[in-house]
C-alpha atoms as a PDB file:
ATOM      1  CA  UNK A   1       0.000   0.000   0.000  1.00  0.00           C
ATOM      2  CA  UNK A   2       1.339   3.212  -0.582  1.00  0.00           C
ATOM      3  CA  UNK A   3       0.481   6.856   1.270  1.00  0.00           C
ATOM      4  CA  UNK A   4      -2.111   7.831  -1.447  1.00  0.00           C
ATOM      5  CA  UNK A   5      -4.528   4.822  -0.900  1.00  0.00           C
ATOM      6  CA  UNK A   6      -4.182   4.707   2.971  1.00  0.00           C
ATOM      7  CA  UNK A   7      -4.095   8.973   3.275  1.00  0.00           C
ATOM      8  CA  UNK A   8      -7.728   9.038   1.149  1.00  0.00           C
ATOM      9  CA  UNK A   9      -9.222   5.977   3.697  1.00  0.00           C
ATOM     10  CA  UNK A  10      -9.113   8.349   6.241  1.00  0.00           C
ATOM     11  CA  UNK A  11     -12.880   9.928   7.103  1.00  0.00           C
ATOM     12  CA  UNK A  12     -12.616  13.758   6.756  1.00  0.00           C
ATOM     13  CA  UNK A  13     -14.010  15.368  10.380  1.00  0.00           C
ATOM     14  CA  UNK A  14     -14.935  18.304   8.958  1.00  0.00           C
ATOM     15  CA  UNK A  15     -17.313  17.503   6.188  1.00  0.00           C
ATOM     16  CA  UNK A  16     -20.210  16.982   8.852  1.00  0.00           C
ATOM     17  CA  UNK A  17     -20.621  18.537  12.295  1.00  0.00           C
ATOM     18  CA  UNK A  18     -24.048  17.409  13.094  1.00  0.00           C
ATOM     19  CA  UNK A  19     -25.112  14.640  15.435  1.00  0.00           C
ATOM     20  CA  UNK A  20     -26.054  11.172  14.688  1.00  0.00           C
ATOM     21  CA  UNK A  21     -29.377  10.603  13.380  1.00  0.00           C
ATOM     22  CA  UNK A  22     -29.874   7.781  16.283  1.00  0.00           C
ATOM     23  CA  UNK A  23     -28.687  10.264  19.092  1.00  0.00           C
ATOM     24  CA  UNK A  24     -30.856  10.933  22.054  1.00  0.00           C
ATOM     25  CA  UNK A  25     -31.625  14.622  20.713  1.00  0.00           C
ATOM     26  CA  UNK A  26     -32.815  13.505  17.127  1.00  0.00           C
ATOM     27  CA  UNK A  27     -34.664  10.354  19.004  1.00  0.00           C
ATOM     28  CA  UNK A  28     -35.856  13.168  21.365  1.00  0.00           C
ATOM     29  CA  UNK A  29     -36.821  15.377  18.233  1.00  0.00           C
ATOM     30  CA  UNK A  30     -38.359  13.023  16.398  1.00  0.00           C
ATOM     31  CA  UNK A  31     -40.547  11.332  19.527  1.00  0.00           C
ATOM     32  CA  UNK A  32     -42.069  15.269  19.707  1.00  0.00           C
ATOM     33  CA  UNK A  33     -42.810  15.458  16.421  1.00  0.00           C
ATOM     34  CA  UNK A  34     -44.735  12.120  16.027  1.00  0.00           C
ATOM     35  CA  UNK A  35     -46.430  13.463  19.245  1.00  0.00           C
ATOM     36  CA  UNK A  36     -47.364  16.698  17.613  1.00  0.00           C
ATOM     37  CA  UNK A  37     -48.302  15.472  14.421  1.00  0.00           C
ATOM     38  CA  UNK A  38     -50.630  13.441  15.812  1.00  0.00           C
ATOM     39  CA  UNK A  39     -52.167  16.193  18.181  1.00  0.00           C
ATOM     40  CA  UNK A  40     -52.663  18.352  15.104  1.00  0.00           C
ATOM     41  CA  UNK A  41     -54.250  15.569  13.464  1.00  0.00           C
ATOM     42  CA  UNK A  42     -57.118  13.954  15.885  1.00  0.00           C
ATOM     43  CA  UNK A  43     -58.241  17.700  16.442  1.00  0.00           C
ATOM     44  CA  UNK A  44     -58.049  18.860  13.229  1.00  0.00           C
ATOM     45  CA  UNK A  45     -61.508  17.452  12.151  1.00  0.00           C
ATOM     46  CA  UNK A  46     -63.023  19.517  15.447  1.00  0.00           C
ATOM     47  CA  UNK A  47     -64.503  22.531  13.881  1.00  0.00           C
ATOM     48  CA  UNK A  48     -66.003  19.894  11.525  1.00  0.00           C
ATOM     49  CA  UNK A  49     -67.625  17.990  14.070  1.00  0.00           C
ATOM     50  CA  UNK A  50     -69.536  20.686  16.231  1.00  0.00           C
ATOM     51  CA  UNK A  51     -70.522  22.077  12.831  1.00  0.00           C
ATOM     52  CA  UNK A  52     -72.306  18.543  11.425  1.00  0.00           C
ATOM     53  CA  UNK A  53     -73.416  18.336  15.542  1.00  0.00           C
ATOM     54  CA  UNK A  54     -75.106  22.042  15.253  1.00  0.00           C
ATOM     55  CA  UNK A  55     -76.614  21.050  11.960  1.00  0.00           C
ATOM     56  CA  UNK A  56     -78.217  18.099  13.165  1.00  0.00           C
ATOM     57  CA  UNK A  57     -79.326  19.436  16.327  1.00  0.00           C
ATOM     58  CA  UNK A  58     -80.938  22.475  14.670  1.00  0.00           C
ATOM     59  CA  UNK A  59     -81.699  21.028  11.204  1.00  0.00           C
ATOM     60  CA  UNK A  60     -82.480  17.528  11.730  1.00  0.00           C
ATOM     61  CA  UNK A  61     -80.963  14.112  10.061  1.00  0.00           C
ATOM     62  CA  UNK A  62     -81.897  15.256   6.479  1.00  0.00           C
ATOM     63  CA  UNK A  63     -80.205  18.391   6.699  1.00  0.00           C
ATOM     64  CA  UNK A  64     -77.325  16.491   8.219  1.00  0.00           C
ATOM     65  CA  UNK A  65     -76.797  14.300   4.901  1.00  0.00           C
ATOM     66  CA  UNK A  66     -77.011  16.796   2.581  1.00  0.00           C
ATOM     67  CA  UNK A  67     -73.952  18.777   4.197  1.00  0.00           C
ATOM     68  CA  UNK A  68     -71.972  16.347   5.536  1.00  0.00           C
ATOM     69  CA  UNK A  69     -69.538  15.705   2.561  1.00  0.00           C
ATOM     70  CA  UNK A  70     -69.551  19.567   2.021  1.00  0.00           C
ATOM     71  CA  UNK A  71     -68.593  20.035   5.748  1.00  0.00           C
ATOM     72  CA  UNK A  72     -66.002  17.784   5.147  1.00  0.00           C
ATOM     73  CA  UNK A  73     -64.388  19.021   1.913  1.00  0.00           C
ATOM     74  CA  UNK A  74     -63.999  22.505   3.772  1.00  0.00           C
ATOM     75  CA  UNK A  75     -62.401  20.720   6.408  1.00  0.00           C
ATOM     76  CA  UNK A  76     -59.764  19.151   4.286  1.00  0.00           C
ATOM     77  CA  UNK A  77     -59.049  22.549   2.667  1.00  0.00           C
ATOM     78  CA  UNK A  78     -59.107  24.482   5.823  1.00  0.00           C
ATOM     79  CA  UNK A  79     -56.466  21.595   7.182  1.00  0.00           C
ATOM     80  CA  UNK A  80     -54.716  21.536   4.125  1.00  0.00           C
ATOM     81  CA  UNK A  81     -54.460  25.445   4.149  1.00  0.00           C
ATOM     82  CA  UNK A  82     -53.244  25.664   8.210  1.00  0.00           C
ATOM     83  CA  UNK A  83     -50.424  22.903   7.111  1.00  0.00           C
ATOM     84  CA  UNK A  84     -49.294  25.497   3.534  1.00  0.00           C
ATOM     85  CA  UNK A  85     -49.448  28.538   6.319  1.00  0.00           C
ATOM     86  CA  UNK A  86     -47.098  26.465   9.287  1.00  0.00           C
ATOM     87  CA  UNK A  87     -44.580  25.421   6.612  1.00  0.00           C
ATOM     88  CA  UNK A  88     -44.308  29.031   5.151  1.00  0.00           C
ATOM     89  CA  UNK A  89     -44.063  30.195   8.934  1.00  0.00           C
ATOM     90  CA  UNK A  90     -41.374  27.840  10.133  1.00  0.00           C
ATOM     91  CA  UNK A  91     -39.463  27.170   7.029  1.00  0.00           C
ATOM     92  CA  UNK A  92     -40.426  30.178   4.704  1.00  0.00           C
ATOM     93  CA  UNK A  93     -38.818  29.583   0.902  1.00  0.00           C
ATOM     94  CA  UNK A  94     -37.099  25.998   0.884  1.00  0.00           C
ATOM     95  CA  UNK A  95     -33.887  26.361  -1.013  1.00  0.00           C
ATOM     96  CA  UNK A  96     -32.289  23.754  -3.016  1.00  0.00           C
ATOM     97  CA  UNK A  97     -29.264  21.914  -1.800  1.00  0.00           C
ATOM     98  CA  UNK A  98     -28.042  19.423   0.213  1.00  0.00           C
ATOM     99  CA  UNK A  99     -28.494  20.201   4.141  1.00  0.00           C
ATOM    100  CA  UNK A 100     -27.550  18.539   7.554  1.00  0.00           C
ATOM    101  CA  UNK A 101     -30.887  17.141   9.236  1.00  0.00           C
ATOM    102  CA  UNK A 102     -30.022  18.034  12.530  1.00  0.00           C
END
């Protein structure tokens, strides 16, 4: 073996400087946002479900079939439009490249 082949075996240090993806912070980081995620999500559909319960209390069963898929497609968009207003929030323009996860 000579120098060259042995010198370019050697792991550079500097190229990364983040932690391990199976540290206890990104474990840590990851654990919260499972935990959030899924928050967001079982209460999301909450506006939708005391408006279909106000419908049916004041309108009746009828009027509670003939808006329920309505109710429902606003929900989705209303979701969908919270989730496009967080990311521009947190993360704001996304540009391309290749970046350290944590």
């Amino acid at each position: 073996e000579d120098a060259s082949s042995s010198a370019s075996m050697v792991p550079v240090d500097e190229v990364w400087m983040g932690g391990s993806s199976t540290s206890m912070l990104s474990c840590v980081c990851t654990g919260l946002g499972l935990l959030c995620q899924s928050i967001i999500c079982e209460f999301a559909f909450l506006p939708a479900y005391y408006a279909l319960f106000a419908v049916y209390q004041y309108h009746g069963l009828n009027m509670l079939c003939l808006v329920f898929a309505p109710i429902l497609f606003l929900d989705a968009v209303l979701t969908l439009a919270v989730a496009v207003a967080l990311k521009w929030i947190i993360l704001g323009k996304c540009r391309e490249g290749s970046w350290p996860v944590f």
